[in-house]
Protein backbone atom coordinates (compact mmCIF):
# COMPACT_ATOMS: atom_id res chain seq x y z
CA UNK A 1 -10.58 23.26 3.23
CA UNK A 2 -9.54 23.63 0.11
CA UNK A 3 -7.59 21.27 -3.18
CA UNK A 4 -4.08 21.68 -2.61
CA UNK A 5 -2.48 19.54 -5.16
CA UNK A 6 1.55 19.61 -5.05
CA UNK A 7 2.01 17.18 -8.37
CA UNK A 8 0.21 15.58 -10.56
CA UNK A 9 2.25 12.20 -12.21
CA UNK A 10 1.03 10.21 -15.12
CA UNK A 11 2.54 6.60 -16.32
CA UNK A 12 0.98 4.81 -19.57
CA UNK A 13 2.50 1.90 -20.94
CA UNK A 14 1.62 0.19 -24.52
CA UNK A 15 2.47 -3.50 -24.48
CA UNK A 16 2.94 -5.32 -28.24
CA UNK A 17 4.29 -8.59 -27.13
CA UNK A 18 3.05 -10.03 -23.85
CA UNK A 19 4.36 -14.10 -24.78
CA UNK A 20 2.77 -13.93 -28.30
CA UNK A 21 2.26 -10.58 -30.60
CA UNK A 22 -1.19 -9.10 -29.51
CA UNK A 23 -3.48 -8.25 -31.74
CA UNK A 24 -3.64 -4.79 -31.19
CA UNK A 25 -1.76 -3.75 -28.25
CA UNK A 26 -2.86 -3.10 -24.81
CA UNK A 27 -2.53 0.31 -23.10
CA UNK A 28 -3.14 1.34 -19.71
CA UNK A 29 -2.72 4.87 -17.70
CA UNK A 30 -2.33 5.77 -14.03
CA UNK A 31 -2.64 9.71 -13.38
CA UNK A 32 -2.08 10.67 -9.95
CA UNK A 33 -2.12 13.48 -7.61
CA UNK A 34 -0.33 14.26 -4.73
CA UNK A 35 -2.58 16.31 -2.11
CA UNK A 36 -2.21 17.96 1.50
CA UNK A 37 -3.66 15.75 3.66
CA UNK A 38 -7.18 17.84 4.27
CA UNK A 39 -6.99 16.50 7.73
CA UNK A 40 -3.55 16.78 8.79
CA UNK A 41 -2.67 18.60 12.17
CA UNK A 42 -6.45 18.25 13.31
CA UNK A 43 -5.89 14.62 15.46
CA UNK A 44 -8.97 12.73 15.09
CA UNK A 45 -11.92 14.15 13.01
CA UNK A 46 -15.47 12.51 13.97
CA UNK A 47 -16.90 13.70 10.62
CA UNK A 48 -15.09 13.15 7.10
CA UNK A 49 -17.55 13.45 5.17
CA UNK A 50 -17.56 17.70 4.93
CA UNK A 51 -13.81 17.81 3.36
CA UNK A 52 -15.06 14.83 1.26
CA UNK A 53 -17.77 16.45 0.03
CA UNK A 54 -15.75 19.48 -1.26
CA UNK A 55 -12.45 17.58 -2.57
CA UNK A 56 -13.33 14.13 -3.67
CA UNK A 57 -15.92 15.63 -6.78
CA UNK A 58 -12.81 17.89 -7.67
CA UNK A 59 -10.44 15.29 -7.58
CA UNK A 60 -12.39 12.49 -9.75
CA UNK A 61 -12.60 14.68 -12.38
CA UNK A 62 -8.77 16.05 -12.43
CA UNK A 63 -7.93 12.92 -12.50
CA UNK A 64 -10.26 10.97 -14.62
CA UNK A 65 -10.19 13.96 -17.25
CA UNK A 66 -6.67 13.61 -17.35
CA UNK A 67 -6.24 9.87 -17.74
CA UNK A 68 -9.09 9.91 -20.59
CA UNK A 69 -6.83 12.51 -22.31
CA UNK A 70 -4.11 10.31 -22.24
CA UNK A 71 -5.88 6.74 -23.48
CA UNK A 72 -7.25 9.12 -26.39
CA UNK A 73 -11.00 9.32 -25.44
CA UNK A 74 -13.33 7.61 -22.57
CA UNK A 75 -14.39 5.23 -25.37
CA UNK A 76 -11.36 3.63 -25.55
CA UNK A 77 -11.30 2.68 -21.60
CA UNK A 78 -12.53 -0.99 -20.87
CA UNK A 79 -11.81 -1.21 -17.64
CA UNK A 80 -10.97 1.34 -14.55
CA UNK A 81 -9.73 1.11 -10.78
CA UNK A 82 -8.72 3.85 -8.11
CA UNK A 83 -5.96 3.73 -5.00
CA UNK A 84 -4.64 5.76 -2.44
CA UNK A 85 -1.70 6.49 0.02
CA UNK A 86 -1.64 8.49 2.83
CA UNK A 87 1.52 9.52 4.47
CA UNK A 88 2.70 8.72 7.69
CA UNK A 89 0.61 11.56 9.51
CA UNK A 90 -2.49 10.69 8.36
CA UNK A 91 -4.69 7.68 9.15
CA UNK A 92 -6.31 5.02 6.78
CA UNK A 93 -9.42 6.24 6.53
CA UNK A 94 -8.21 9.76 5.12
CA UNK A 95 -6.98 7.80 2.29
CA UNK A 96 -10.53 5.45 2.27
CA UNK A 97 -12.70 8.52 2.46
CA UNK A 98 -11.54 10.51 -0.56
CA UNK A 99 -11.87 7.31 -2.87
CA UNK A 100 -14.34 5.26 -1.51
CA UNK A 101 -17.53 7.51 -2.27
CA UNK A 102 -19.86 8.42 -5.47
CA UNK A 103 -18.66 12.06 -5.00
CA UNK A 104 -14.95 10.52 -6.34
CA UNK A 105 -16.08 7.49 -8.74
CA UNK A 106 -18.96 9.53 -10.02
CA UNK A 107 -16.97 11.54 -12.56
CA UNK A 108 -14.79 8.76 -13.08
CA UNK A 109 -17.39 6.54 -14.24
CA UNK A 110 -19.06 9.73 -16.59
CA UNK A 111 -15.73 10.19 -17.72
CA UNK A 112 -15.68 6.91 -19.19
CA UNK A 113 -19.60 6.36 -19.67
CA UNK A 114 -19.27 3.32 -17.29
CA UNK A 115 -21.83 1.90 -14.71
CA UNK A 116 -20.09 -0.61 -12.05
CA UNK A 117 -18.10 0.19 -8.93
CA UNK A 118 -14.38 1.19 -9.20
CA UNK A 119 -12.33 -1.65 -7.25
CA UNK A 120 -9.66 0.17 -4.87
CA UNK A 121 -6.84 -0.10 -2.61
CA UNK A 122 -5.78 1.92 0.26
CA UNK A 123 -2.72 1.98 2.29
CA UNK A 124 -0.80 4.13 5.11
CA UNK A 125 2.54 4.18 4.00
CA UNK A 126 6.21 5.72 3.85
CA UNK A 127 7.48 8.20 0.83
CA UNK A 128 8.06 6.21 -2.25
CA UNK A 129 6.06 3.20 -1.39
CA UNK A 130 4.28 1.36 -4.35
CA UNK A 131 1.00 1.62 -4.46
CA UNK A 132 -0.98 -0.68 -6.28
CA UNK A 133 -3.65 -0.25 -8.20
CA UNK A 134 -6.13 -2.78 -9.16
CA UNK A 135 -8.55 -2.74 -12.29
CA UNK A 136 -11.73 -3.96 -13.45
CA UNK A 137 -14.20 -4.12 -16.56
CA UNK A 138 -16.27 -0.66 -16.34
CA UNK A 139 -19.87 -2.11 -16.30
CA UNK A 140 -19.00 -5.81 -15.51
CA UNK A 141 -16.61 -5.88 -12.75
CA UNK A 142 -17.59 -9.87 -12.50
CA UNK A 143 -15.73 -10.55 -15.77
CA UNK A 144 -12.36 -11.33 -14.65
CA UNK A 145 -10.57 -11.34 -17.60
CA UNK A 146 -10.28 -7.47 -16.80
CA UNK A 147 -8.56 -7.71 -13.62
CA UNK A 148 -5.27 -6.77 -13.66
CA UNK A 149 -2.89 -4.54 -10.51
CA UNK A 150 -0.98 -1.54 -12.15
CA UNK A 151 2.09 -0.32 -10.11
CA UNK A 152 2.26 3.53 -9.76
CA UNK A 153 5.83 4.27 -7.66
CA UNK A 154 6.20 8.20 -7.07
CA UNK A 155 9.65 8.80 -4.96
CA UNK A 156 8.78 11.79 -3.24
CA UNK A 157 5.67 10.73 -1.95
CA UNK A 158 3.53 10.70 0.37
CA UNK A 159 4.83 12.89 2.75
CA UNK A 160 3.96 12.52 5.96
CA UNK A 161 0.94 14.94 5.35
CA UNK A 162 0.07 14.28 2.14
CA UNK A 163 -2.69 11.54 0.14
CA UNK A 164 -1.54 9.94 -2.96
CA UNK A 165 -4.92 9.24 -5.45
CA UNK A 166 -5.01 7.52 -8.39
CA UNK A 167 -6.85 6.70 -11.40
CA UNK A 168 -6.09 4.26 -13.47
CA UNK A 169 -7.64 3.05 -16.80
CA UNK A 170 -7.10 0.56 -19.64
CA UNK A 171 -7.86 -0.47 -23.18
CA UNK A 172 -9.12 -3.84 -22.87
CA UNK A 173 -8.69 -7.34 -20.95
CA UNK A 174 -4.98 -7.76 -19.57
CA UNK A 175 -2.64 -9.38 -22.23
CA UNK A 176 -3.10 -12.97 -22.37
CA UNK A 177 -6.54 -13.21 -20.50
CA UNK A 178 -7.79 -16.43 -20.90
CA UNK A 179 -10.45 -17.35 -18.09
């Protein structure tokens, strides 16, 4: 079964001022594709793990390639995190098996020369639901000055037999972190 990607979306935002002027201001970057549900129409699947093992490697690296474009280089990423949506059709563990394996975070974490487990969040939901996508330091997911949620909000999707998957990377601690 192959890739089919119908969109790719990208949001970045640069904050300067988050209650105080930052020292140098804090950027982070969602890319995310919209896919055919690899499983849609076939009712319940036993084993996942073939289509996973052909789409999540391709996907990770779309994505992760993409979103290191846009912060300017995988050395300026501090911190990373991964989510998913699948549409109506599909069940929860369509959208848990592309993101939750090596085969996805693998190029992710090469991408940005990291070492620690992406944190993720999964969800079945509607068209134009907002998914929310949590972050985390990229070798020390234990320091929680890097945890922050990034809102991603595409309109037109999921369809009812599509996945929503996202990467999503940032420049440093959220603004403000003080633990």
């Amino acid at each position: 079964m192959p890739l089919t990607i119908r969109k790719i979306c990208a949001f970045q935002e640069e904050i300067l001022i988050d209650q105080r002027p930052l020292a140098r201001p804090f950027r982070h970057v969602i890319v995310a594709a919209v896919i055919k549900n690899p499983w849609a129409g076939m009712g319940f699947v036993q084993d996942l793990k073939p289509i996973v093992a052909e789409v999540a490697p391709q996907l990770g690296e779309i994505l992760a390639g993409q979103a290191v474009a846009i912060m300017g280089g995988g050395d300026q990423v501090q911190a990373f995190g991964k989510a998913a949506a699948v549409g109506l059709a599909g069940e929860y563990e369509h959208a848990n098996a592309v993101i939750h394996t090596v085969l996805f975070g693998d190029p992710c974490r090469r991408a940005i020369n990291g070492s620690a487990w992406m944190v993720g969040n999964q969800k079945v939901a509607p068209a134009g639901v907002t998914l929310e996508l949590p972050m985390a330091h990229k070798d020390d997911a234990k320091n929680q000055n890097y945890y922050h949620t990034i809102p991603i909000f595409i309109p037109d999707a999921p369809l009812a037999d599509e996945i929503v998957v996202a990467v999503g990377m940032a420049s440093g601690t959220r603004p403000s972190a003080r633990l």
